[in-house]
C-alpha atoms as a PDB file:
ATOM      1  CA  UNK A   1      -3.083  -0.899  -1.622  1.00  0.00           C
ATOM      2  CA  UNK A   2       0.118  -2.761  -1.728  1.00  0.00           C
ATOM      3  CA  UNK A   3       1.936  -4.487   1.659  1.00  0.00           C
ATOM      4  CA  UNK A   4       4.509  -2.364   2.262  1.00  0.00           C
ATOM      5  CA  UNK A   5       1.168   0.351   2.294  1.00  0.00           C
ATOM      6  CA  UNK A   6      -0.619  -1.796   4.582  1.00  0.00           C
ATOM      7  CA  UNK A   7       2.577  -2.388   6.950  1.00  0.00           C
ATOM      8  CA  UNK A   8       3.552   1.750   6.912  1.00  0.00           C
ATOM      9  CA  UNK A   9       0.092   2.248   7.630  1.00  0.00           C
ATOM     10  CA  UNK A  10       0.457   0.363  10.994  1.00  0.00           C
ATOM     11  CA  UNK A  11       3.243   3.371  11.608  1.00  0.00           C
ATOM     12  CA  UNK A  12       1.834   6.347  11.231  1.00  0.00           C
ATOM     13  CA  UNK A  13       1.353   7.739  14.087  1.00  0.00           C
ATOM     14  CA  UNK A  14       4.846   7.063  15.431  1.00  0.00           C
ATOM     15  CA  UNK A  15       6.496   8.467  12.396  1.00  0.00           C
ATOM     16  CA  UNK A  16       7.167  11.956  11.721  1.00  0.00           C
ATOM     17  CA  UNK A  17       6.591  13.826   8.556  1.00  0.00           C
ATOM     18  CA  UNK A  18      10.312  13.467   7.218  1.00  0.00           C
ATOM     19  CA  UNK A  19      10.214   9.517   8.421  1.00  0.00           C
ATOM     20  CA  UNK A  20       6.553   9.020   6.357  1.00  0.00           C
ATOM     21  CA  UNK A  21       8.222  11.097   2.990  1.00  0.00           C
ATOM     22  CA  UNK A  22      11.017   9.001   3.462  1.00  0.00           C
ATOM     23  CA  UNK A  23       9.394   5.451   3.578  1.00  0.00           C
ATOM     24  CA  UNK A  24       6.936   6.260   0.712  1.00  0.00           C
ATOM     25  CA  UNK A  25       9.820   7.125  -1.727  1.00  0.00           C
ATOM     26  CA  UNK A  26      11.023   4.131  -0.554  1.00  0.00           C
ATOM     27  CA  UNK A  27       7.708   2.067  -1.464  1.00  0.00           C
ATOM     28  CA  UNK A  28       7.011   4.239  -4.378  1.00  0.00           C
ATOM     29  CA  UNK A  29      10.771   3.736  -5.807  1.00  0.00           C
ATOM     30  CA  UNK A  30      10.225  -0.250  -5.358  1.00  0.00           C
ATOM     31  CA  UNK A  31       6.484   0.124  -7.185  1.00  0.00           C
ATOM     32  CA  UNK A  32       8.218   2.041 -10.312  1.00  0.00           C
ATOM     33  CA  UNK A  33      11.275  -0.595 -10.024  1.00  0.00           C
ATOM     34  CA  UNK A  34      14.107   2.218  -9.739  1.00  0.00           C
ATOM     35  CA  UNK A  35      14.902   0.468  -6.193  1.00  0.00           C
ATOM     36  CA  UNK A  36      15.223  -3.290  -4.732  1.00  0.00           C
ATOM     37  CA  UNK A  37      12.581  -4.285  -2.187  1.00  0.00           C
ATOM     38  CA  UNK A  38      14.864  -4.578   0.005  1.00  0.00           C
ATOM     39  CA  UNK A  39      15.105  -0.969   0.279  1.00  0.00           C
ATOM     40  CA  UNK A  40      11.817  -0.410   1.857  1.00  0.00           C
ATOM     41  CA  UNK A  41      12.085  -3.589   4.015  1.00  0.00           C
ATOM     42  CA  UNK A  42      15.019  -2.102   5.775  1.00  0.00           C
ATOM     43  CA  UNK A  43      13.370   0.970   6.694  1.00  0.00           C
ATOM     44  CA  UNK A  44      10.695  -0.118   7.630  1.00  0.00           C
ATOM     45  CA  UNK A  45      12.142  -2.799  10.057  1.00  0.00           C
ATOM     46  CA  UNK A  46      14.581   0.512  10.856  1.00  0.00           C
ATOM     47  CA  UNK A  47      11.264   2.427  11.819  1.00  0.00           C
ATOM     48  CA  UNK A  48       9.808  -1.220  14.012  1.00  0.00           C
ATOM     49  CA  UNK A  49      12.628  -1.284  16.095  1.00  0.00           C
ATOM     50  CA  UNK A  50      11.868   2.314  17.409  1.00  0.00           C
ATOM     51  CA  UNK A  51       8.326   1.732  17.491  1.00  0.00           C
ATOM     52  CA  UNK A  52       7.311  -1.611  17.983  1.00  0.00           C
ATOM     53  CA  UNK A  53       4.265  -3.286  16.386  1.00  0.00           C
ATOM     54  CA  UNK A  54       3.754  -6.836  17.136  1.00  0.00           C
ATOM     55  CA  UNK A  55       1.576  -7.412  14.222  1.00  0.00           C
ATOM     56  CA  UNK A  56       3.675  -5.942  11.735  1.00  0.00           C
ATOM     57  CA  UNK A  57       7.004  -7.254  13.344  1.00  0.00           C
ATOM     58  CA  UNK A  58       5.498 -10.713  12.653  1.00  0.00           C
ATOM     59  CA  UNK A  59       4.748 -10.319   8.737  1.00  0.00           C
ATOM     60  CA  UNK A  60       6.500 -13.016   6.625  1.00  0.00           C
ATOM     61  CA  UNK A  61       7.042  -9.857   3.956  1.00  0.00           C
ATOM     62  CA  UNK A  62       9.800  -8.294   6.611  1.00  0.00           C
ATOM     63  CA  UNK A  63      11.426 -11.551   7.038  1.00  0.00           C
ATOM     64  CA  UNK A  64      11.551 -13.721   3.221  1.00  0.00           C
ATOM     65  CA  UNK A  65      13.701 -16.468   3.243  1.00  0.00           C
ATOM     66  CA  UNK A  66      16.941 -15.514   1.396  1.00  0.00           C
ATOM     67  CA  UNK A  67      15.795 -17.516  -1.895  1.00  0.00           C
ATOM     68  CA  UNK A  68      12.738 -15.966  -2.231  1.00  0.00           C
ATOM     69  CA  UNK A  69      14.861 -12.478  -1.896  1.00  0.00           C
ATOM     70  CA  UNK A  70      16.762 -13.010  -4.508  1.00  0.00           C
ATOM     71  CA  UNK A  71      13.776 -14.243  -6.906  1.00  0.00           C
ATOM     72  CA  UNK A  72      11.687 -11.225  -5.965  1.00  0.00           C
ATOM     73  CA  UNK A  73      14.974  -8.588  -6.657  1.00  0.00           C
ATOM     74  CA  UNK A  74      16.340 -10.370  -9.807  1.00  0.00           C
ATOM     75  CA  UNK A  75      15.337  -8.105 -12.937  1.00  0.00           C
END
């Protein structure tokens, strides 16, 4: 299991089915490299605001430091 797997996980019970499809493309796209990380991160903080999880809200992986973006999304 990857992060954004473990984070998602922490959601499912206040997403519905089209919200869960949605984010695992998102994670699944990032995994095969056909999207930026930053793809998933945003809908997953998307999904946080609506359904808050402290735990999750706190993660360092929702909130890199603009450097370490870029690193992690160069190709």
């Amino acid at each position: 299991m990857n992060v954004p797997q473990l984070l998602a996980g922490h959601l499912k019970d206040a997403l519905d089915v089209g919200d869960k499809a949605e984010l695992q493309t998102a994670i699944d796209d990032h995994r095969q490299r056909r999207a930026p990380r930053l793809v998933g991160v945003t809908l997953l903080r998307h999904h946080l605001r609506r359904a808050p999880q402290p735990w999750v809200t706190a993660q360092t992986y929702l909130n890199p430091d603009p450097r370490q973006q870029l690193l992690l999304d160069h190709r």
